[in-house]
N, C-alpha and C. Protein backbone atom coordinates (compact mmCIF):
# COMPACT_ATOMS: atom_id res chain seq x y z
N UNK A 1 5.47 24.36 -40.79
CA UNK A 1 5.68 23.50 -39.63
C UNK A 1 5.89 24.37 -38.40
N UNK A 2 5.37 24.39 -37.51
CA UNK A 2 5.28 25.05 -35.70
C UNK A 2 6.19 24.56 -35.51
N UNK A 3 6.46 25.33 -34.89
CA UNK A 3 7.89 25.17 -33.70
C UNK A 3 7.62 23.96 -32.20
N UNK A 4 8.22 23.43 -31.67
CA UNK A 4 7.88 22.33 -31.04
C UNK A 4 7.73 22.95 -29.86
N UNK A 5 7.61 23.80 -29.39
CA UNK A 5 7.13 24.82 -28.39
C UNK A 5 5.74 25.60 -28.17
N UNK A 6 5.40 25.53 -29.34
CA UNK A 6 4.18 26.34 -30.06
C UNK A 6 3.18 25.35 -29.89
N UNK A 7 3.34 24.20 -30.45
CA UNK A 7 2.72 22.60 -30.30
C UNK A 7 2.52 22.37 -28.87
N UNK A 8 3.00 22.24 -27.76
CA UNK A 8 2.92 21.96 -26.76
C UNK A 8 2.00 23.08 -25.86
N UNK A 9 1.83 23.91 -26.28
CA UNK A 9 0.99 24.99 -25.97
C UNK A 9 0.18 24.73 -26.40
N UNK A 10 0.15 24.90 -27.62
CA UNK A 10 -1.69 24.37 -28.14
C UNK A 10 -2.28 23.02 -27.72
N UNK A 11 -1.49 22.01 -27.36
CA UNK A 11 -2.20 20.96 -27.09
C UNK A 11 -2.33 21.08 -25.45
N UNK A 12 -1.24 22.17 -24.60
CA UNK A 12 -1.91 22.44 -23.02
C UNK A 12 -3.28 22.62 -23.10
N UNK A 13 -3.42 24.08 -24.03
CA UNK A 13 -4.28 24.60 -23.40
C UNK A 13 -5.79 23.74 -23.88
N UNK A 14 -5.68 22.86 -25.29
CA UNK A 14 -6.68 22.13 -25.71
C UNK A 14 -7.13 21.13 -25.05
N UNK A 15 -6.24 20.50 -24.00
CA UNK A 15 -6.26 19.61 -22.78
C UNK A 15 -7.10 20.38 -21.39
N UNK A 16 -6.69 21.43 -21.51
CA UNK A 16 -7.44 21.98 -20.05
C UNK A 16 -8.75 22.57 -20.54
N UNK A 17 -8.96 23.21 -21.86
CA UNK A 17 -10.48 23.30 -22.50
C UNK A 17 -11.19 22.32 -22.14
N UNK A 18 -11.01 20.88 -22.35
CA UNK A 18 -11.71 19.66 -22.21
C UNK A 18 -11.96 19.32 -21.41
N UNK A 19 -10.98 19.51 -20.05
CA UNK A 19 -11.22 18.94 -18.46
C UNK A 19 -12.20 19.75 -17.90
N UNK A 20 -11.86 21.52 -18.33
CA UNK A 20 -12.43 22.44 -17.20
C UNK A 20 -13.55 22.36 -17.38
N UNK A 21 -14.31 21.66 -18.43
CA UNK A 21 -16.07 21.36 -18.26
C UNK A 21 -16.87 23.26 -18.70
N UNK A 22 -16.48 24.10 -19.63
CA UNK A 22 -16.36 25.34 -20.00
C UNK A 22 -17.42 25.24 -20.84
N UNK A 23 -18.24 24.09 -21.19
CA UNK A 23 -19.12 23.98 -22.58
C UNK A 23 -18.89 23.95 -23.96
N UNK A 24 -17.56 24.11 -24.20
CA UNK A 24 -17.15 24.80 -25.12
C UNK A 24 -17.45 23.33 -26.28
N UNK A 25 -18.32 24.35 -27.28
CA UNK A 25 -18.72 23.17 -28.70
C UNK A 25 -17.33 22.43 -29.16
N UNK A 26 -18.16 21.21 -29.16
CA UNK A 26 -16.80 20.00 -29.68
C UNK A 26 -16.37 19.58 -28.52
N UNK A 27 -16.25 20.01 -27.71
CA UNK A 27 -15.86 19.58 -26.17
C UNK A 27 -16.61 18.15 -25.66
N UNK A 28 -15.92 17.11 -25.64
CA UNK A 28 -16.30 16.04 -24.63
C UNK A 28 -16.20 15.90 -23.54
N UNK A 29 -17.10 15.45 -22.69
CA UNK A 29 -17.05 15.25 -21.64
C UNK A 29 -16.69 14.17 -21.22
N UNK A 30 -15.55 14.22 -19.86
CA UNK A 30 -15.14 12.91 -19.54
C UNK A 30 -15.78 11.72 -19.48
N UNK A 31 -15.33 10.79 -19.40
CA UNK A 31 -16.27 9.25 -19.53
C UNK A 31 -15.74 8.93 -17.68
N UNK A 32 -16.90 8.53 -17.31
CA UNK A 32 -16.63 7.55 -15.97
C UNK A 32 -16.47 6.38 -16.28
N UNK A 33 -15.56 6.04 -14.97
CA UNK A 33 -15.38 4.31 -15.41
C UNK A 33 -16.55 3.12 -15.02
N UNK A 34 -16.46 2.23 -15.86
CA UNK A 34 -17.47 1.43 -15.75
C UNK A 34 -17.53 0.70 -14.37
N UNK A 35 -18.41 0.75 -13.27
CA UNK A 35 -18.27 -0.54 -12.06
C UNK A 35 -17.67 -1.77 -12.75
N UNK A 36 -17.05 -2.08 -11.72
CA UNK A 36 -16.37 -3.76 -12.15
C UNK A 36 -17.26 -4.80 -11.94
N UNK A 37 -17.33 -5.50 -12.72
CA UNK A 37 -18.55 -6.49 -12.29
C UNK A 37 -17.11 -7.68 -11.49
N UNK A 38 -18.07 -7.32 -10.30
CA UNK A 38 -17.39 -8.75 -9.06
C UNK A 38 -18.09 -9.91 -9.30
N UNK A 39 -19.03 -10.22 -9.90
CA UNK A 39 -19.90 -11.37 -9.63
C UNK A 39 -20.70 -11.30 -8.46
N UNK A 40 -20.66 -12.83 -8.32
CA UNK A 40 -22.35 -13.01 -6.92
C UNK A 40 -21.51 -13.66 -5.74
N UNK A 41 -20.17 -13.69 -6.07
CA UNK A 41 -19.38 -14.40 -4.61
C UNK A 41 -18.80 -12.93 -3.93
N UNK A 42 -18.40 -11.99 -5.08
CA UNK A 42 -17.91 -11.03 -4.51
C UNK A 42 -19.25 -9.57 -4.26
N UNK A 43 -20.09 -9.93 -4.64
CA UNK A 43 -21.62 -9.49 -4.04
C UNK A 43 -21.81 -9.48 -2.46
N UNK A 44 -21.66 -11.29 -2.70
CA UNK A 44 -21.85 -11.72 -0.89
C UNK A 44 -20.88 -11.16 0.36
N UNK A 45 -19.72 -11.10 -0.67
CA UNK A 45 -18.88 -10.79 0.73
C UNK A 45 -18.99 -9.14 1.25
N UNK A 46 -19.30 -8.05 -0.15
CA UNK A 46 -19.39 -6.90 0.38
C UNK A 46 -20.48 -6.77 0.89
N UNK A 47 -21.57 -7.63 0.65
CA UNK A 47 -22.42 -7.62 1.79
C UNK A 47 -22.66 -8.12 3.52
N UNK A 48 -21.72 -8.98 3.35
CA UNK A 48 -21.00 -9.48 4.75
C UNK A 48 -20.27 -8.53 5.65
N UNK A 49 -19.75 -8.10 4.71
CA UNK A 49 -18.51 -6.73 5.25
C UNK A 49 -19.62 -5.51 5.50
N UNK A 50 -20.59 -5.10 4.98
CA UNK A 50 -21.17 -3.71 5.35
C UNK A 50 -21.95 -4.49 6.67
N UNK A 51 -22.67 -5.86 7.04
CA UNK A 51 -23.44 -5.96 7.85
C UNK A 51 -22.55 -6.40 8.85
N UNK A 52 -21.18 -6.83 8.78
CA UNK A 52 -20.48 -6.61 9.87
C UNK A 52 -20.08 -5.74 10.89
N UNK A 53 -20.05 -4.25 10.05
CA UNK A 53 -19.69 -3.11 10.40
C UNK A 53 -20.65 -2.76 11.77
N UNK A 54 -19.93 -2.40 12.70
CA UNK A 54 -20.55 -1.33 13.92
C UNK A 54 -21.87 -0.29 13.59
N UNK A 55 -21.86 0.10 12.54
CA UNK A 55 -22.60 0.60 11.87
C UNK A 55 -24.21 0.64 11.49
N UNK A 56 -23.51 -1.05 10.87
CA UNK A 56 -24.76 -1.89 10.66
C UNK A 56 -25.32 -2.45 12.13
N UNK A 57 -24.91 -2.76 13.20
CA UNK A 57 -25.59 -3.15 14.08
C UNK A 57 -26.05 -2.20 14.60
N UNK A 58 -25.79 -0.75 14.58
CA UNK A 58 -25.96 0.11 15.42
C UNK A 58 -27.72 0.42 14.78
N UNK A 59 -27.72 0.50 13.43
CA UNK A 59 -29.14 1.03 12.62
C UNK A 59 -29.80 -0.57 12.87
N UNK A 60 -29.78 -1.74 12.77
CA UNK A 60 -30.59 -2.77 13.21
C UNK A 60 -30.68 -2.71 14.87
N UNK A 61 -30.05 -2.13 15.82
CA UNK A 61 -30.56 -2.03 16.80
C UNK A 61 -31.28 -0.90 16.98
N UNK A 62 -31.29 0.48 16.18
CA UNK A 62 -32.33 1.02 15.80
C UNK A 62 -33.48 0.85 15.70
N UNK A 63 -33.79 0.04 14.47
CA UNK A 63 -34.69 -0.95 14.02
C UNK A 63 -35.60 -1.33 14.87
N UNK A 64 -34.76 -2.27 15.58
CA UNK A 64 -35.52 -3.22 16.44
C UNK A 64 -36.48 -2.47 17.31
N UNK A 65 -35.78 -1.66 17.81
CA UNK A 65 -36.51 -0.53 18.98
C UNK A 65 -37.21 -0.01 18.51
N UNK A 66 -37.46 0.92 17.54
CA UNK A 66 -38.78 1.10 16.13
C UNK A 66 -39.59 -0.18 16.29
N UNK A 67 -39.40 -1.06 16.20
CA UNK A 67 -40.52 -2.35 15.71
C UNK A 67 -41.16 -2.93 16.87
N UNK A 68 -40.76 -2.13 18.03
CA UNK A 68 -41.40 -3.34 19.30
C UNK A 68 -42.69 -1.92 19.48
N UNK A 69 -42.40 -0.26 19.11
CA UNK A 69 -43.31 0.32 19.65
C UNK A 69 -44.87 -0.27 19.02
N UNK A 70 -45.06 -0.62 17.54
CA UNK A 70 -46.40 -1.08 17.28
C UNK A 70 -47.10 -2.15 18.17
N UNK A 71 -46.22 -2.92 19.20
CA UNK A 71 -46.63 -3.84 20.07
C UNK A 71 -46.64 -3.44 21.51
N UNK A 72 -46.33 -2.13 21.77
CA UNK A 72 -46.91 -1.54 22.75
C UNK A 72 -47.86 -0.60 22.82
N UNK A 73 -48.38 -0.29 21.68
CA UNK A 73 -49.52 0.67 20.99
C UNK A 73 -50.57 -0.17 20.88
N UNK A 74 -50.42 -1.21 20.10
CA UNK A 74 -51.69 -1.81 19.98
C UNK A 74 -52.01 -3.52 20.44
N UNK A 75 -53.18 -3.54 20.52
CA UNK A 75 -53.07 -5.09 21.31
C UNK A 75 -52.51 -6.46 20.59
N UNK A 76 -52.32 -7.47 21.14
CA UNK A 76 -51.49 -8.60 20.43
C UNK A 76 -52.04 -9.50 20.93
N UNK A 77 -52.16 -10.64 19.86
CA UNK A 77 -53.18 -11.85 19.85
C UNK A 77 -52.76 -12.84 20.63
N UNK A 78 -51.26 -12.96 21.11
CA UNK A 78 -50.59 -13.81 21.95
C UNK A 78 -51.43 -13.34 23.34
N UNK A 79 -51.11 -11.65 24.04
CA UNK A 79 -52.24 -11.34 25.24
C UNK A 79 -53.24 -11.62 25.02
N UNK A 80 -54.19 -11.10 23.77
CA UNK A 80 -55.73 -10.88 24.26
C UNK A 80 -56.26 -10.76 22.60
N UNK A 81 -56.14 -12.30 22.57
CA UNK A 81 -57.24 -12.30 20.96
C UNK A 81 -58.35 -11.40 20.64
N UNK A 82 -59.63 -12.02 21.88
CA UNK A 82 -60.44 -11.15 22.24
C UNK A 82 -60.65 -9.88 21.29
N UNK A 83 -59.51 -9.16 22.32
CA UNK A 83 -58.99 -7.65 22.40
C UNK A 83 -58.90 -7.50 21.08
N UNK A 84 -58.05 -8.27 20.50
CA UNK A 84 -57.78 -7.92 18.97
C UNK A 84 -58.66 -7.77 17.78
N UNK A 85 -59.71 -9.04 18.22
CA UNK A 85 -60.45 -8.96 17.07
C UNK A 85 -61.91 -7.58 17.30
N UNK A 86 -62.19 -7.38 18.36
CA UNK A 86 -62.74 -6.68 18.26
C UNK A 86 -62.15 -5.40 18.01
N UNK A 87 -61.23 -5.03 18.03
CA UNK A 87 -60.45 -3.67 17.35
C UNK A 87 -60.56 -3.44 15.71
N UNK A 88 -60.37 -4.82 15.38
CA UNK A 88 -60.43 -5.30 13.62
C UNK A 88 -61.62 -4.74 13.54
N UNK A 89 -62.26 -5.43 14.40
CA UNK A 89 -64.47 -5.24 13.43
C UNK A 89 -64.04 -3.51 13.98
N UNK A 90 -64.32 -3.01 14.79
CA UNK A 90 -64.32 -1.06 15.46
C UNK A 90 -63.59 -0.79 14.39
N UNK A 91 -62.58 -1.30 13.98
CA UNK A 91 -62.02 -0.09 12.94
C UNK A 91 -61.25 -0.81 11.06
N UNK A 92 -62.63 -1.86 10.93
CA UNK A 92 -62.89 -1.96 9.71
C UNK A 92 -61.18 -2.01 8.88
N UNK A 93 -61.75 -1.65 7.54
CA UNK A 93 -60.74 -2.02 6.59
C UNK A 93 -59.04 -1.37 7.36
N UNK A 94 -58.89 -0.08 8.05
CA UNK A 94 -57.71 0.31 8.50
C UNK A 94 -57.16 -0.95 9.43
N UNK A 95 -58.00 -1.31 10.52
CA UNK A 95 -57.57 -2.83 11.21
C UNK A 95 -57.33 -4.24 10.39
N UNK A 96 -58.10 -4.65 9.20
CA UNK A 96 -57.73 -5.37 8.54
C UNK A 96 -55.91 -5.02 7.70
N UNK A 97 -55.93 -3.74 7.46
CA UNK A 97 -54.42 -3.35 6.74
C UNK A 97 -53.20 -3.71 7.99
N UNK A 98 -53.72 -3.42 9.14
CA UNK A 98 -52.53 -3.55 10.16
C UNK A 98 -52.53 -5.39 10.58
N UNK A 99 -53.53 -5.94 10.21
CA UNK A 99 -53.48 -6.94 10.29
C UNK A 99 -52.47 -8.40 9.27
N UNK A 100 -52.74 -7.26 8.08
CA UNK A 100 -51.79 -7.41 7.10
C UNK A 100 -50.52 -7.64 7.46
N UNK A 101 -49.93 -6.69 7.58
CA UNK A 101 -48.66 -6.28 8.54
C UNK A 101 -48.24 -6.92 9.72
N UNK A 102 -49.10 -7.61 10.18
CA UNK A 102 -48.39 -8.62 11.32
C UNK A 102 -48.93 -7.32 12.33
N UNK A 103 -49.21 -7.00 12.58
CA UNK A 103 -48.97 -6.19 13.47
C UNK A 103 -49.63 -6.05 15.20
N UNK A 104 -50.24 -7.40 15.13
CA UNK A 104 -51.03 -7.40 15.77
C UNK A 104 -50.26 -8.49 16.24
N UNK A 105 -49.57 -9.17 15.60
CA UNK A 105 -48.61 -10.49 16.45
C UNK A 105 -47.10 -10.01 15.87
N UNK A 106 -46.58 -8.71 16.46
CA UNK A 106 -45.02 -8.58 16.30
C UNK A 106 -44.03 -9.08 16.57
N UNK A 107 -44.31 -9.84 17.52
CA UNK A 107 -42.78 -10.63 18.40
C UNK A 107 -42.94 -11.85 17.32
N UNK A 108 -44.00 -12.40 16.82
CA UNK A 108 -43.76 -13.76 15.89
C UNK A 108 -44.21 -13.37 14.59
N UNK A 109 -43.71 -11.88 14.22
CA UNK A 109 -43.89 -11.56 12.79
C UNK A 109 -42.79 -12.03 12.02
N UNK A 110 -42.87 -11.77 10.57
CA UNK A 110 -41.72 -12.32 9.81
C UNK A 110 -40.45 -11.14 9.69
N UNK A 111 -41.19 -10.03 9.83
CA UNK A 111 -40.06 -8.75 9.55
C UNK A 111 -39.96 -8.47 10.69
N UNK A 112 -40.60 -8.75 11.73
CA UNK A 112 -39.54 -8.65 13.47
C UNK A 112 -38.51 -9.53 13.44
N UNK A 113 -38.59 -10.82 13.12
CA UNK A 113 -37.80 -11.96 13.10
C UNK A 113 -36.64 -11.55 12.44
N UNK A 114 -37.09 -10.66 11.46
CA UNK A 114 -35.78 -10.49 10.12
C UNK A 114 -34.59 -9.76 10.93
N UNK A 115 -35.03 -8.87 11.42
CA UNK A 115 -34.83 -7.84 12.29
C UNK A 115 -33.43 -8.17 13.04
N UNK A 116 -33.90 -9.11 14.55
CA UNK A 116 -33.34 -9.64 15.04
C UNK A 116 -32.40 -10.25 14.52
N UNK A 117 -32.61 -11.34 13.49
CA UNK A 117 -32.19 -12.38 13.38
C UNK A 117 -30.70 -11.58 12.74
N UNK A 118 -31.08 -10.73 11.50
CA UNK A 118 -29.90 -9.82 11.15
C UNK A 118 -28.84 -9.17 12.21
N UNK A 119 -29.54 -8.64 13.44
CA UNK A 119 -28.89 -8.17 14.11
C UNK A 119 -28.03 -8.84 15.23
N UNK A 120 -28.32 -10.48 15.35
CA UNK A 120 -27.28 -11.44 15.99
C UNK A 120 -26.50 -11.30 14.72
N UNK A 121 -26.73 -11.69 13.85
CA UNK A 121 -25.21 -12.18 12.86
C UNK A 121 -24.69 -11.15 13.09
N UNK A 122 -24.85 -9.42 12.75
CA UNK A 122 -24.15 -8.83 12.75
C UNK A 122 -23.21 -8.51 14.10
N UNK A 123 -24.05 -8.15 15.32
CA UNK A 123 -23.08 -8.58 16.60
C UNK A 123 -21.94 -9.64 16.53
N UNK A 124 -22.15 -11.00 15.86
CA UNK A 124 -21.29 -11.89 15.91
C UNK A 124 -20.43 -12.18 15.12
N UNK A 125 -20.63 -11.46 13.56
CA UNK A 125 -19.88 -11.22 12.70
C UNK A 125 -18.57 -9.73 13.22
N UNK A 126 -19.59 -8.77 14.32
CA UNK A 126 -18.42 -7.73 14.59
C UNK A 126 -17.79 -8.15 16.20
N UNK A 127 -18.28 -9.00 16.80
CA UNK A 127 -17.68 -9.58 17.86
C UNK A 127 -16.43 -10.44 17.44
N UNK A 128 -16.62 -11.29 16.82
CA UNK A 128 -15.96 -12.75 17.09
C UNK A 128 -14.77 -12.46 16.56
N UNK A 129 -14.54 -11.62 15.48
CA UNK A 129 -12.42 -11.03 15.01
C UNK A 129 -12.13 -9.95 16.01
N UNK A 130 -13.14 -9.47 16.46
CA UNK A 130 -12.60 -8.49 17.29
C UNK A 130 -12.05 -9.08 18.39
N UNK A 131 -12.66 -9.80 19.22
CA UNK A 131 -12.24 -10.87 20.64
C UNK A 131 -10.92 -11.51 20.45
N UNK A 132 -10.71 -12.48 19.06
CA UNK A 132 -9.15 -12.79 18.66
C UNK A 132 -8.28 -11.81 18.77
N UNK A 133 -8.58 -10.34 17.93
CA UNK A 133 -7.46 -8.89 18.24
C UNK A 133 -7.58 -9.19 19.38
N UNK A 134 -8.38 -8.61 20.37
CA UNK A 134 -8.18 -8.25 21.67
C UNK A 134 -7.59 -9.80 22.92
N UNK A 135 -7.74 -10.91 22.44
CA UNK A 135 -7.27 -11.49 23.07
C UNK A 135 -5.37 -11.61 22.62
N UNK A 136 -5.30 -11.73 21.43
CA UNK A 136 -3.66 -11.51 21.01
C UNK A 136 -3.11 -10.37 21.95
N UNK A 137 -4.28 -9.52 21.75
CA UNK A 137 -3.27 -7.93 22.47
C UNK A 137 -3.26 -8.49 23.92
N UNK A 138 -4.12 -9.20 24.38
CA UNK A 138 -3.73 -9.49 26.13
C UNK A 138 -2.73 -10.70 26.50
N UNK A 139 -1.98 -10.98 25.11
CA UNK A 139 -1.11 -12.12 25.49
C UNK A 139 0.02 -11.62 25.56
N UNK A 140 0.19 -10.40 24.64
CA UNK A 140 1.19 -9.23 24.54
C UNK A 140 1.87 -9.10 25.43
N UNK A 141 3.19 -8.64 25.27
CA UNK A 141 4.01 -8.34 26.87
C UNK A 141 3.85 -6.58 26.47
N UNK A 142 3.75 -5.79 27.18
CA UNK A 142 3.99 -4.20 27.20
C UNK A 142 5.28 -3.99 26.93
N UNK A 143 5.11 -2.84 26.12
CA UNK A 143 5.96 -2.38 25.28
C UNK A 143 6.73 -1.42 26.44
N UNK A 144 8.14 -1.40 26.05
CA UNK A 144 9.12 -0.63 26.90
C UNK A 144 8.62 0.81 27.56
N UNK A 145 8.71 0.93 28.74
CA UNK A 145 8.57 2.76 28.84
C UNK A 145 9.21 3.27 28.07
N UNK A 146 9.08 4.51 27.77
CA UNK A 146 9.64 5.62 26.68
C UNK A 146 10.91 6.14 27.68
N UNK A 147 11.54 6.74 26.36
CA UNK A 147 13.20 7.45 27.40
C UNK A 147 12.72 8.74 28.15
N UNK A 148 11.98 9.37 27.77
CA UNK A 148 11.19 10.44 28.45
C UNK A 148 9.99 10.53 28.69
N UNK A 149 10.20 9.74 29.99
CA UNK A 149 8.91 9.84 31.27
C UNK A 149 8.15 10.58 31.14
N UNK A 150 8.28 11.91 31.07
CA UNK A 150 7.84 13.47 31.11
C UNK A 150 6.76 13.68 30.19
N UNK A 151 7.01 13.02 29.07
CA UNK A 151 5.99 13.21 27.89
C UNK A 151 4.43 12.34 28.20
N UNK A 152 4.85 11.53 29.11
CA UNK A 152 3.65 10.47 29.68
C UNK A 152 2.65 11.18 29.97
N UNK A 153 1.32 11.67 30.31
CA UNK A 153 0.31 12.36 30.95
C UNK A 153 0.43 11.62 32.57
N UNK A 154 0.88 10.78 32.72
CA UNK A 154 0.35 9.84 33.95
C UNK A 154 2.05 10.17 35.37
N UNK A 155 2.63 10.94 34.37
CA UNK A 155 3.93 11.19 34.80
C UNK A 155 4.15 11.59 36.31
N UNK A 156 4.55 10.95 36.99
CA UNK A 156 5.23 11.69 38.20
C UNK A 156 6.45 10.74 39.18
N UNK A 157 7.32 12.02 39.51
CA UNK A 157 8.75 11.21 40.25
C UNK A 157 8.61 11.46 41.67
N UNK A 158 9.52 10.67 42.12
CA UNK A 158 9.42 11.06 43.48
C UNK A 158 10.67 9.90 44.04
N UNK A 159 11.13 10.53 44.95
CA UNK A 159 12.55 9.48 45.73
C UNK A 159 12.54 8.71 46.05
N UNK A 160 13.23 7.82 45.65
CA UNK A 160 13.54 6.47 47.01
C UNK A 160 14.17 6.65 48.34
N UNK A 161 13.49 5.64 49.17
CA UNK A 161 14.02 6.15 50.56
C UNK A 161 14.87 5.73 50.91
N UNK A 162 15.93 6.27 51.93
CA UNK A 162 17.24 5.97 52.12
C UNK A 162 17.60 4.45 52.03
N UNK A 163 18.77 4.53 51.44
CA UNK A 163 19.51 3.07 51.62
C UNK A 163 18.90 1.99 50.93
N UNK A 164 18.24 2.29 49.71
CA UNK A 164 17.18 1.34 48.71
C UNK A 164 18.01 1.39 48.24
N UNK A 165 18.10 -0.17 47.10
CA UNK A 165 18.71 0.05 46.20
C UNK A 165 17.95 -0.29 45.15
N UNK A 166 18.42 -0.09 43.77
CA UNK A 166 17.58 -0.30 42.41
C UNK A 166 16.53 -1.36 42.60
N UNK A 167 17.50 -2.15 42.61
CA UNK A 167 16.37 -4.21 42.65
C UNK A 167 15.28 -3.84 43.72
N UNK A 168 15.72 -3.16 44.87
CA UNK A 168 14.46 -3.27 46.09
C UNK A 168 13.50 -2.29 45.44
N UNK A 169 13.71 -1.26 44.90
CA UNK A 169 13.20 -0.27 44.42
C UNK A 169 12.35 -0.61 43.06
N UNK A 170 12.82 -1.88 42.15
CA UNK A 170 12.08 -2.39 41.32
C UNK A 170 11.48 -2.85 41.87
N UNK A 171 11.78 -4.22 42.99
CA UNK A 171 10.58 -5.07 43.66
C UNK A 171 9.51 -4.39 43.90
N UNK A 172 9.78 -3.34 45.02
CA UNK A 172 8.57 -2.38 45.10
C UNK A 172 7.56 -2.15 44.39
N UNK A 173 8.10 -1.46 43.11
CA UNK A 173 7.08 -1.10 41.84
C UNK A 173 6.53 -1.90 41.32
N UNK A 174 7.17 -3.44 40.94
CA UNK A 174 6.67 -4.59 40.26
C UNK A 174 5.34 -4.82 41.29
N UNK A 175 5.45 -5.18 42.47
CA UNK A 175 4.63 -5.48 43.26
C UNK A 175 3.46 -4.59 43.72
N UNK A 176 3.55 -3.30 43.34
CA UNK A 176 2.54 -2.21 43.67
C UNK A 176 1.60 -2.02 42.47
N UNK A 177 2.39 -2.52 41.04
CA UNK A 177 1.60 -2.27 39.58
C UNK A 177 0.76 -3.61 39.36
N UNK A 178 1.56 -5.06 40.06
CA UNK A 178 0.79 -6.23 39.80
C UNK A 178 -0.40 -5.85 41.06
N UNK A 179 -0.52 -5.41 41.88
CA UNK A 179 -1.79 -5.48 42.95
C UNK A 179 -2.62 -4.18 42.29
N UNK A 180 -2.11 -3.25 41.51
CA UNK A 180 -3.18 -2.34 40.64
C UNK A 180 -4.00 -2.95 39.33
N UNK A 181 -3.20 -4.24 38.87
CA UNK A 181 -3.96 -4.73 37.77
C UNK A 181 -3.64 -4.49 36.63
N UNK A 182 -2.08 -4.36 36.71
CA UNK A 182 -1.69 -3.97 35.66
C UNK A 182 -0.86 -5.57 35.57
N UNK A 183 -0.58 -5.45 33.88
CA UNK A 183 0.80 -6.38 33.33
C UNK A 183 2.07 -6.36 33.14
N UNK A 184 2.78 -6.74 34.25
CA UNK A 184 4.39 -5.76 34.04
C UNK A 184 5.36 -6.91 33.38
N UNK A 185 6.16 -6.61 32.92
CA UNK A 185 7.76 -6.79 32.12
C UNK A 185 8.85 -6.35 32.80
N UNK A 186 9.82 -7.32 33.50
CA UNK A 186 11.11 -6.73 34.64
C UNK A 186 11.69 -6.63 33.37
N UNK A 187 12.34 -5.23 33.10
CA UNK A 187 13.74 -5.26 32.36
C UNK A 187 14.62 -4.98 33.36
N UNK A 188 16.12 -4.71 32.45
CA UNK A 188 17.42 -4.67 33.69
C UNK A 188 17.27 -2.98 34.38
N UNK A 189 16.82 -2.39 34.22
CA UNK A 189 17.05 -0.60 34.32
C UNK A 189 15.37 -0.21 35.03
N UNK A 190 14.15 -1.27 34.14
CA UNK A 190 12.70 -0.47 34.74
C UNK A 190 12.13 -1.58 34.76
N UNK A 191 10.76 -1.52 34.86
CA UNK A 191 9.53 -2.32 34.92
C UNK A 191 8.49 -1.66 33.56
N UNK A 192 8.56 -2.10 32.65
CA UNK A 192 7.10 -1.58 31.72
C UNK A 192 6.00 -2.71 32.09
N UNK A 193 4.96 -1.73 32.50
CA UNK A 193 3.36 -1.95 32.73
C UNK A 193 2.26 -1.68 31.81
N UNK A 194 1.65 -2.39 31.96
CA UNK A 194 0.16 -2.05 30.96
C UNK A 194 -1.06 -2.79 31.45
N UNK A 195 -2.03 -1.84 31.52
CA UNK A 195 -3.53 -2.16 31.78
C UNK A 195 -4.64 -2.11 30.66
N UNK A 196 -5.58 -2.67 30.67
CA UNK A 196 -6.73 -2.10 29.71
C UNK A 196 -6.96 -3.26 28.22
């Protein structure tokens, strides 16, 4: 029988044989875990959530701008049928393939349409929670000045002129930050402001 010290050693180092991936015969290799199956409701929503993203509108407005150059390259049947079909017969089976493709009527193709159409939802899917944040934050009162001014970047002092007192000296400020466009808060001691 090993000593219970001896045991714990052999099973360290038989533990870190296995992880460190060393080849060593008999050695298994870790198992990954299986994806979770979400289903088709929780499908939809991570697909909602990636085409919401800034992200996603940013590569569909990509897109879009990619898809309008084939309609400034080549002619379109809405301008100049004409134009079009004789391009088809001049350049044979390659004009029939682009014809395929819509490409000759892009603004009322089906994958221009897709295009767009993806790229309103996503604007309005990343607009419309964002506007609620940002309107909550403008109902907000501003948060207290800090006890040290100094640390502010925007920082600077300067005197009151003779014979002011605090209140006139608040009025002042209240009234100089509301005509800058800012949102002020009278406390008893300052004024906290906020813009933006």
């Amino acid at each position: 029988m090993k000593p219970l010290h001896q045991e714990r050693a052999a099973t360290s180092t038989q533990q870190s044989d296995s992880t460190s991936g060393s080849g060593a015969p008999g050695a298994t290799p870790p198992t990954k875990a299986a994806p979770a199956d979400i289903g088709f409701v929780g499908l939809l929503r991570w697909a909602w959530r990636q085409l919401t993203t800034m992200r996603a509108a940013l590569i569909l407005l990509l897109m879009l701008a990619l898809a309008i150059i084939p309609a400034s390259l080549l002619p379109q049947r809405i301008q100049d049928p004409a134009r079009v079909a004789s391009f088809i017969e001049d350049n044979g089976q390659w004009g029939e393939v682009l014809d395929t493709f819509q490409l000759f009527d892009v603004h009322s193709s089906v994958w221009f349409a897709s295009i767009y159409i993806l790229l309103m939802v996503s604007l309005v899917g990343c607009i419309l929670p964002r506007t609620r944040q940002h309107l909550r934050a403008m109902r907000q009162e501003p948060p207290k000045a800090p006890r040290r001014l100094t640390r502010m970047p925007g920082y600077a002092s300067f005197g009151p002129p003779l014979g002011t007192s605090s209140k006139e000296l608040l009025d002042a400020a209240e009234r100089l930050l509301k005509k800058r466009g800012y949102r002020t808060v009278r406390h008893p001691d300052h004024i906290a402001a906020e813009r933006g």
